[in-house]
PDB file of N, CA and C in Angstrom:
ATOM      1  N   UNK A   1      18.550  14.550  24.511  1.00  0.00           N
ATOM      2  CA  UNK A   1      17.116  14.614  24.624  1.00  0.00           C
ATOM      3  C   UNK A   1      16.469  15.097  23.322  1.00  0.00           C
ATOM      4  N   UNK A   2      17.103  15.990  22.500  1.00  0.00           N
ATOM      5  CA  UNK A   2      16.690  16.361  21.126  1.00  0.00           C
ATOM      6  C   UNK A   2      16.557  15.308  20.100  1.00  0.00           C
ATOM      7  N   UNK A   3      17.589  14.870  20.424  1.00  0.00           N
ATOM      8  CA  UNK A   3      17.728  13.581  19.074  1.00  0.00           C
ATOM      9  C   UNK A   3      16.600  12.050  19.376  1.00  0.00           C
ATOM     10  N   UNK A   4      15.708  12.466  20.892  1.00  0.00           N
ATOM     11  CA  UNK A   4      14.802  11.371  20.930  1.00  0.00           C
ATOM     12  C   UNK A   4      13.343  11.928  20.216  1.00  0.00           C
ATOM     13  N   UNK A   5      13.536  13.219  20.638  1.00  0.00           N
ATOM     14  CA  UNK A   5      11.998  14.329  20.101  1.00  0.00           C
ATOM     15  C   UNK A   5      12.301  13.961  18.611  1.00  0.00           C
ATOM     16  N   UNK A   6      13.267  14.217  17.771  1.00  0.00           N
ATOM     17  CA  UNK A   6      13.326  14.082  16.141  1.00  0.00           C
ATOM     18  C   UNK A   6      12.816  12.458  15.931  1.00  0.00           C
ATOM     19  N   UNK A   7      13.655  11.834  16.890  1.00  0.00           N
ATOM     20  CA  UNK A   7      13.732  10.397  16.282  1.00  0.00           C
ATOM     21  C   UNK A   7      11.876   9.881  16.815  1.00  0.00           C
ATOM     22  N   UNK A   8      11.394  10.296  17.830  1.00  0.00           N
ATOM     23  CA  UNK A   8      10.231   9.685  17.983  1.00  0.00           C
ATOM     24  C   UNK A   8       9.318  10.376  16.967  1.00  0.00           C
ATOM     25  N   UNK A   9       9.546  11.650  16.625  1.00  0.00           N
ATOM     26  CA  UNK A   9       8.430  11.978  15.305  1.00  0.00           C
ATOM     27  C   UNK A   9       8.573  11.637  13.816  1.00  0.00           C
ATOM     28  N   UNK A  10       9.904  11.352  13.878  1.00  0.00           N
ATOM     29  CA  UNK A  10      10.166  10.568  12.527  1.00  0.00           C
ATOM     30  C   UNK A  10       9.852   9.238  12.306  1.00  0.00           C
ATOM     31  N   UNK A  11       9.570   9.177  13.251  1.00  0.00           N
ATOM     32  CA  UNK A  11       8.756   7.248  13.940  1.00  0.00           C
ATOM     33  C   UNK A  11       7.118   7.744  13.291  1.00  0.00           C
ATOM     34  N   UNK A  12       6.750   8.251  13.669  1.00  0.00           N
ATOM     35  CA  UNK A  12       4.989   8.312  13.869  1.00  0.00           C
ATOM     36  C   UNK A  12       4.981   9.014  12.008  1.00  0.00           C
ATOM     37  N   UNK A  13       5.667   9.208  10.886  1.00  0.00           N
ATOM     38  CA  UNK A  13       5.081   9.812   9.454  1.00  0.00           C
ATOM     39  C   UNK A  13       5.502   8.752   9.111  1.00  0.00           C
ATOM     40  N   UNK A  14       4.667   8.249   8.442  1.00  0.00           N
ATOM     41  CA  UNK A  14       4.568   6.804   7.027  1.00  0.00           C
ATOM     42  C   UNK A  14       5.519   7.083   6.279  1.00  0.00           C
ATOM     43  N   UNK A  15       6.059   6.425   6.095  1.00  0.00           N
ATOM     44  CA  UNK A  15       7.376   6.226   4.634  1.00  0.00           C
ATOM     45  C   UNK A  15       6.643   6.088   3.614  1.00  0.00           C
ATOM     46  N   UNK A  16       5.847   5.027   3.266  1.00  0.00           N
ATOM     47  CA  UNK A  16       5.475   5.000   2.059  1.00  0.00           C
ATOM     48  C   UNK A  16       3.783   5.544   1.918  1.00  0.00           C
ATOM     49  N   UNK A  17       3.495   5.714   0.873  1.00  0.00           N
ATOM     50  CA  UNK A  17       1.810   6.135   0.607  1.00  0.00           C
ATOM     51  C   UNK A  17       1.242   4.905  -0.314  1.00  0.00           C
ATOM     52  N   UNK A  18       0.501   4.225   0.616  1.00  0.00           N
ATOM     53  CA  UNK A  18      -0.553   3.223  -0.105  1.00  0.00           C
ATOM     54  C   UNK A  18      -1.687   3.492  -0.937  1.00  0.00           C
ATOM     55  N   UNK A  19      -1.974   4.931  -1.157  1.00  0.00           N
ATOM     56  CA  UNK A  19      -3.411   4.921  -1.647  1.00  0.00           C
ATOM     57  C   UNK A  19      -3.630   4.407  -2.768  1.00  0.00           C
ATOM     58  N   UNK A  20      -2.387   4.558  -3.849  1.00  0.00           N
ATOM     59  CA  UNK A  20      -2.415   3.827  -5.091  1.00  0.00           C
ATOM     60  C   UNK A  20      -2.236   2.482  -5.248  1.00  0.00           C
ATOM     61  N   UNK A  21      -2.292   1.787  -4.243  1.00  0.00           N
ATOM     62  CA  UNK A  21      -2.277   0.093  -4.275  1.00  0.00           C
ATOM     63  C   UNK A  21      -2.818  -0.694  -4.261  1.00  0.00           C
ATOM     64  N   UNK A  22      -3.018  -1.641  -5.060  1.00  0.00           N
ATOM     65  CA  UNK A  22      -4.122  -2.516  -5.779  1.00  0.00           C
ATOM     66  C   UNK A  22      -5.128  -2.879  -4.674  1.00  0.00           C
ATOM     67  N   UNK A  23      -4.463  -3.030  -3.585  1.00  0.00           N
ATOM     68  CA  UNK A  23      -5.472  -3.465  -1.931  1.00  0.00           C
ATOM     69  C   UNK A  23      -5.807  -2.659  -1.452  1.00  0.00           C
ATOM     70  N   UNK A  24      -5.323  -1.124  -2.003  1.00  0.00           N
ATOM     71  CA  UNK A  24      -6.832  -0.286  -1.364  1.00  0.00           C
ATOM     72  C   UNK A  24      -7.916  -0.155  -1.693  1.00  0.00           C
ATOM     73  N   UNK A  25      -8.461  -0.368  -2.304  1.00  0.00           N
ATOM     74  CA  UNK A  25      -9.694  -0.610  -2.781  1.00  0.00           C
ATOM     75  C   UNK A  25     -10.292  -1.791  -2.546  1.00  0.00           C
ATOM     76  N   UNK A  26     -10.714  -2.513  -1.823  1.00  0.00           N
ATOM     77  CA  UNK A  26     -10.923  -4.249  -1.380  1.00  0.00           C
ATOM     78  C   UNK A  26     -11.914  -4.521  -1.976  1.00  0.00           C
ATOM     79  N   UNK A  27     -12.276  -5.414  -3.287  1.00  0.00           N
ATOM     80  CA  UNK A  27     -13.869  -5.784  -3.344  1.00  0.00           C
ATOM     81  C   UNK A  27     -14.107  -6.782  -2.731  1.00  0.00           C
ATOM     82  N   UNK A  28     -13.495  -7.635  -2.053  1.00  0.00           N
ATOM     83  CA  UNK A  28     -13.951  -8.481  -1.086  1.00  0.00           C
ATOM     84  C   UNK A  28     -12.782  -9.128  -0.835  1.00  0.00           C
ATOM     85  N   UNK A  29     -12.992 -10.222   0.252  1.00  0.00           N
ATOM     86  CA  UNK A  29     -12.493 -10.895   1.002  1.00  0.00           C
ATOM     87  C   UNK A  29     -12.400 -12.301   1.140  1.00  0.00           C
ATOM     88  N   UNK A  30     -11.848 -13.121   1.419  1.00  0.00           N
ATOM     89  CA  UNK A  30     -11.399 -14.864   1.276  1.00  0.00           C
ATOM     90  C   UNK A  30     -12.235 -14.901   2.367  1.00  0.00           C
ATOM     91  N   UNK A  31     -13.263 -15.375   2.397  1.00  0.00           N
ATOM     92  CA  UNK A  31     -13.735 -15.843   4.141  1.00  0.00           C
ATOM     93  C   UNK A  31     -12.930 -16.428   5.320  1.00  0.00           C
ATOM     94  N   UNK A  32     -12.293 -17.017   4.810  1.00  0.00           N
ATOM     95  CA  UNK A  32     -11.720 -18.485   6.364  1.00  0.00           C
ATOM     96  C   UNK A  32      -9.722 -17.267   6.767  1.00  0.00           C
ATOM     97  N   UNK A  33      -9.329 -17.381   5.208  1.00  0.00           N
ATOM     98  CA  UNK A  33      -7.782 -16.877   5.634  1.00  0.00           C
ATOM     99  C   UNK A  33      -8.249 -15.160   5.691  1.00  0.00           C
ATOM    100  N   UNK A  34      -9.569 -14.254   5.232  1.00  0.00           N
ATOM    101  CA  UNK A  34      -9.504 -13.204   5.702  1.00  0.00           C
ATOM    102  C   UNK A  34      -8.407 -12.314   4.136  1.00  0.00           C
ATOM    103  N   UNK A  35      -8.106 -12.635   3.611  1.00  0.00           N
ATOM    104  CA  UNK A  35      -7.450 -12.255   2.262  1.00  0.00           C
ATOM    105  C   UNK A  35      -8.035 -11.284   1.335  1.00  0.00           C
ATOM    106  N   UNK A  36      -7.552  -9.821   1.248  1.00  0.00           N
ATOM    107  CA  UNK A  36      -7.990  -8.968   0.697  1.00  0.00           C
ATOM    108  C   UNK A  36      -8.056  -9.308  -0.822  1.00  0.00           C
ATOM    109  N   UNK A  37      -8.849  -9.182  -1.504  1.00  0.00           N
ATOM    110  CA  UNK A  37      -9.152  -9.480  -3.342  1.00  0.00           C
ATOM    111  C   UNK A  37      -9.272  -8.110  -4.102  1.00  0.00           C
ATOM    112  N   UNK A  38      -8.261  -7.337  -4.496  1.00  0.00           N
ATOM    113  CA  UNK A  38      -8.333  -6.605  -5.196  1.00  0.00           C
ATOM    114  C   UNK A  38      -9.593  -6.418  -6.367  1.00  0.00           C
ATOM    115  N   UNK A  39     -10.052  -5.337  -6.579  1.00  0.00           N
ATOM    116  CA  UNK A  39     -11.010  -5.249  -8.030  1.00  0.00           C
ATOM    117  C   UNK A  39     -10.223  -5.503  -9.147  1.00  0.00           C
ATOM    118  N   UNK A  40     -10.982  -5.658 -10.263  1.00  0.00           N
ATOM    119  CA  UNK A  40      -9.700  -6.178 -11.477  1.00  0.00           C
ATOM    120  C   UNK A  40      -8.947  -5.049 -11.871  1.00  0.00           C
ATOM    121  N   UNK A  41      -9.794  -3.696 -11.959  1.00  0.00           N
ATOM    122  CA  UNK A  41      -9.508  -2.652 -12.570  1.00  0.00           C
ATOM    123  C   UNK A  41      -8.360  -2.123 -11.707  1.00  0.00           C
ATOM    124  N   UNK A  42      -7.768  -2.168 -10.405  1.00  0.00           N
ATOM    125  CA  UNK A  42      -6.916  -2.169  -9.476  1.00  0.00           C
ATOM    126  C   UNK A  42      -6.145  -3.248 -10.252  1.00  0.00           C
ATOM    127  N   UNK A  43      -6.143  -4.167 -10.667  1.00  0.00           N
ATOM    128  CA  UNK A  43      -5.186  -5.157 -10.625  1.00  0.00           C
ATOM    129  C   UNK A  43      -4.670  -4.741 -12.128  1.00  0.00           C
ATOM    130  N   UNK A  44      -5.103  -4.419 -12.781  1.00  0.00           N
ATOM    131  CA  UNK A  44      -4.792  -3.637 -14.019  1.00  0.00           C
ATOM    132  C   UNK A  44      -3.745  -2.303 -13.750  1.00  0.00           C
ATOM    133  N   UNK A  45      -4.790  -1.767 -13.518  1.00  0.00           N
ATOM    134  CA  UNK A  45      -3.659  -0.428 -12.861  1.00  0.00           C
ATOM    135  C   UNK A  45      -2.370  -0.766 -12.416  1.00  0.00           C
ATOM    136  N   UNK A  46      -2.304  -1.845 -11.363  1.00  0.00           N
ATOM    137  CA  UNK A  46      -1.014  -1.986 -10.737  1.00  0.00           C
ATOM    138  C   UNK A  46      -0.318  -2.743 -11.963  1.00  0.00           C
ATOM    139  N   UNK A  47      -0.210  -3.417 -12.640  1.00  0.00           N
ATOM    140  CA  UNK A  47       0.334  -3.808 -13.937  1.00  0.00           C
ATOM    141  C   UNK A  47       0.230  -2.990 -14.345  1.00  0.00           C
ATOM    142  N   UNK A  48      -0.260  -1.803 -14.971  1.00  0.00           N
ATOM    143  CA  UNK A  48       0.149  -0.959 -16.116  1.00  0.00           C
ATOM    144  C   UNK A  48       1.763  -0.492 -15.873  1.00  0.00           C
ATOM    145  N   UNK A  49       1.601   0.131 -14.005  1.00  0.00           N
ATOM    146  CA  UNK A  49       2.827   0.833 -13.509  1.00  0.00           C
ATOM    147  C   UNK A  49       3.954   0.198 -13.500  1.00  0.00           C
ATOM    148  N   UNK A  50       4.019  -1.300 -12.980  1.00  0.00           N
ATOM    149  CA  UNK A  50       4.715  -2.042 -13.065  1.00  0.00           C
ATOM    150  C   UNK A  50       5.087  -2.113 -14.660  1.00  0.00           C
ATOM    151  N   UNK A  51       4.676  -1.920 -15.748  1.00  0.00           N
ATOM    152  CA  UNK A  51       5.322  -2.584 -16.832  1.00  0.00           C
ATOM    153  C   UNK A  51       5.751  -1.475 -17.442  1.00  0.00           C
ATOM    154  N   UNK A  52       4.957   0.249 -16.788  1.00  0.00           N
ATOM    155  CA  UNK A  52       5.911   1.657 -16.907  1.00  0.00           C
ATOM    156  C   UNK A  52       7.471   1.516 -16.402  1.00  0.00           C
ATOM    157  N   UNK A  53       7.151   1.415 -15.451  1.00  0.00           N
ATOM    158  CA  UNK A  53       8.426   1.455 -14.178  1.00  0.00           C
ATOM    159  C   UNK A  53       9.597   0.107 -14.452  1.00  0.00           C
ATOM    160  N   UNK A  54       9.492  -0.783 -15.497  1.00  0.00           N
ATOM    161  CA  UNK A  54      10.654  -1.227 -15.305  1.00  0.00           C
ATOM    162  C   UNK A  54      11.868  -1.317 -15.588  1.00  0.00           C
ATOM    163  N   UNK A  55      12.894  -1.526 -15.200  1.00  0.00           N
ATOM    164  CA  UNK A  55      14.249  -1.574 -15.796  1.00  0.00           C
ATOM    165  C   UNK A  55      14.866  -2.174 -16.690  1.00  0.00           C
TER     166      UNK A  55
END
């Protein structure tokens, strides 16, 4: 019964943190498919990290 209490609250905390991702910030939207459009300055950002971060 313990190992369902751990396992169901380890269910409900986010693994990852989105706030830094180019789609949080939405400047708009595709009308028909509903498609989030990043701002440019977001789309920059996420390239900067990406070209920090690679191997």
């Amino acid at each position: 019964m313990a190992e369902n209490r751990w396992l169901k609250r380890f269910l409900q905390t986010p693994i990852e943190k989105h706030d830094s991702a180019p789609w949080a910030n939405i400047e708009k939207t595709k009308p028909v498919s509903n498609v989030a459009i990043p701002s440019e300055e977001e789309v920059n950002n996420a390239k900067q990290w990406v070209d920090m971060n690679q191997k």
